[in-house]
N, C-alpha and C. Protein backbone atom coordinates (compact mmCIF):
# COMPACT_ATOMS: atom_id res chain seq x y z
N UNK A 1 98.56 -26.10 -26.50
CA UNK A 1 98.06 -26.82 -25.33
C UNK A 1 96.69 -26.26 -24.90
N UNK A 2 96.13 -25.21 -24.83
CA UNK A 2 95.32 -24.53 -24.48
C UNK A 2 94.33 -24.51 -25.52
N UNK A 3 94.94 -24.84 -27.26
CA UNK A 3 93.32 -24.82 -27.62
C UNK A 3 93.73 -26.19 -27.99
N UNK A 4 94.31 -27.30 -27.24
CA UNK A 4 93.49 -28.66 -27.26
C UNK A 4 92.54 -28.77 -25.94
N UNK A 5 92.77 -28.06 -25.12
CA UNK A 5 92.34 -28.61 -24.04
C UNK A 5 90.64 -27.66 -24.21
N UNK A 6 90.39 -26.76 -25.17
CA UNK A 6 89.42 -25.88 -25.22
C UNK A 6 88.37 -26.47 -26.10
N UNK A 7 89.47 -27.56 -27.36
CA UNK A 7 88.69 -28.15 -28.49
C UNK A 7 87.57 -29.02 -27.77
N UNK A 8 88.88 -29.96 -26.74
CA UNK A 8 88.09 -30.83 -26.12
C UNK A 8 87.19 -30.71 -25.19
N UNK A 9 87.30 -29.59 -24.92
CA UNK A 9 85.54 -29.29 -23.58
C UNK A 9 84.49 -29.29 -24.74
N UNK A 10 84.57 -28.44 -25.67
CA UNK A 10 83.64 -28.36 -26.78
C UNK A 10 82.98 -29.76 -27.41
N UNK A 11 84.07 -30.38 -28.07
CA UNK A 11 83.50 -31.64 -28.76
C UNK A 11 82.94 -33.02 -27.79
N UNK A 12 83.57 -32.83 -26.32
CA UNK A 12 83.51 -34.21 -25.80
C UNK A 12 82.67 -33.45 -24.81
N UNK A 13 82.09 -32.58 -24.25
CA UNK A 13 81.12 -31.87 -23.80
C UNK A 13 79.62 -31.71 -24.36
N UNK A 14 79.91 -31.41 -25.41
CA UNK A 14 78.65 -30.94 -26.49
C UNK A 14 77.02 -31.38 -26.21
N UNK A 15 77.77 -33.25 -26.05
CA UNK A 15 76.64 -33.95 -26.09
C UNK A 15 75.26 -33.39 -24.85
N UNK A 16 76.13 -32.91 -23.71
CA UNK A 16 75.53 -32.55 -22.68
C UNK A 16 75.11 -31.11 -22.85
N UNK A 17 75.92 -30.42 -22.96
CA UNK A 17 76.22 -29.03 -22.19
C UNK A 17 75.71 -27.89 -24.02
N UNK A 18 75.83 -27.97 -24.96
CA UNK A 18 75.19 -28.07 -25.94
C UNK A 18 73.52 -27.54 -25.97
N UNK A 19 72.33 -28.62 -25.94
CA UNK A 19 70.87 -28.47 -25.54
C UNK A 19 70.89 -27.49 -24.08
N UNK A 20 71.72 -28.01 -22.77
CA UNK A 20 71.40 -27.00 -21.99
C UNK A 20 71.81 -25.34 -21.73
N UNK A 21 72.85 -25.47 -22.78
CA UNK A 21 73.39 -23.88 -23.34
C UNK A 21 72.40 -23.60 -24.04
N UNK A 22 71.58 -24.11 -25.15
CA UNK A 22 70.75 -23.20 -25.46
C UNK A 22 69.14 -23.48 -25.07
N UNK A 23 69.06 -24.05 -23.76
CA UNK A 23 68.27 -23.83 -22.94
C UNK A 23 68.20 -22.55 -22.32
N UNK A 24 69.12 -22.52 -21.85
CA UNK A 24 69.78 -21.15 -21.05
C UNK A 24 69.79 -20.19 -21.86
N UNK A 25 70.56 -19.87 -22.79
CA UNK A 25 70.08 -18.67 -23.57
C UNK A 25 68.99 -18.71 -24.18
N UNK A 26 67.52 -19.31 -24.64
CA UNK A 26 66.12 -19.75 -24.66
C UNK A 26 65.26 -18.81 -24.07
N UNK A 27 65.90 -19.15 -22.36
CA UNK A 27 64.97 -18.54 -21.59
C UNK A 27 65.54 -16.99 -21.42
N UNK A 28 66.72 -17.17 -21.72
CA UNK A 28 67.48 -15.81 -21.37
C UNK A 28 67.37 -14.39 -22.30
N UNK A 29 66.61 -15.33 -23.47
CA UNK A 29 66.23 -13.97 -24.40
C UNK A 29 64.85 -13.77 -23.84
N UNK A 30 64.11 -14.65 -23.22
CA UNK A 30 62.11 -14.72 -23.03
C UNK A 30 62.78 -13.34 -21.55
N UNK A 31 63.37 -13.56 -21.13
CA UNK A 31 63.65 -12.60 -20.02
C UNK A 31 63.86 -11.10 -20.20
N UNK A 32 64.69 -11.14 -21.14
CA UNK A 32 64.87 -9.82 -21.73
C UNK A 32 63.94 -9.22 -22.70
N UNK A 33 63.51 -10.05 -23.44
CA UNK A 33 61.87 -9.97 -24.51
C UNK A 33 61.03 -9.14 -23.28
N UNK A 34 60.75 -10.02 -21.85
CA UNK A 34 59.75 -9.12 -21.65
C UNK A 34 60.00 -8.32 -20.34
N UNK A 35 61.26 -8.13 -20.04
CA UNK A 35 61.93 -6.76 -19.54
C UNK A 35 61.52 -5.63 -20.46
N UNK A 36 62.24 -5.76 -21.64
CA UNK A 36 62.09 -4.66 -22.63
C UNK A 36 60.40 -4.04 -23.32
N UNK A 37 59.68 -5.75 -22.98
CA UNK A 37 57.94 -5.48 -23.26
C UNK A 37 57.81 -4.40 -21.86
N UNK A 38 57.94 -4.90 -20.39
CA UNK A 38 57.74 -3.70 -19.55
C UNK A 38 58.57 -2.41 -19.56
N UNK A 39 59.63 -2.35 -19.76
CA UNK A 39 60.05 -1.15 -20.22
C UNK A 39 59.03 -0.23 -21.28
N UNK A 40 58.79 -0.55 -22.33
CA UNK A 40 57.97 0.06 -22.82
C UNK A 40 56.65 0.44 -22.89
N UNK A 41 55.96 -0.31 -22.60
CA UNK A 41 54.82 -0.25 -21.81
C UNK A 41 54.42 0.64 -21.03
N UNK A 42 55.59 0.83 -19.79
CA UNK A 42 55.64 1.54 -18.77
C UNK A 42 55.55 3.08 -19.09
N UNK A 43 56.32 3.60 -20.36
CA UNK A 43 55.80 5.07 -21.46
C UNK A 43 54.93 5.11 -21.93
């Protein structure tokens, strides 16, 4: 019951939630890219 109901967020979701998941993680690595650029820098 639980991995139909998990399949189906995935496949009948996707269309949407899909592009803006890796929107979100996109920007979410550019964030940490240049955290870690000022971190180092900063030595």
């Amino acid at each position: 019951m639980m991995g139909y109901g998990y399949e189906g967020m995935i496949g009948g979701g996707m269309g949407i939630f899909g592009p803006l998941l890796g929107l979100i993680v996109l920007v979410d690595l550019v964030l940490v890219g240049i955290w870690l650029w000022q971190q180092v820098s900063k030595k």
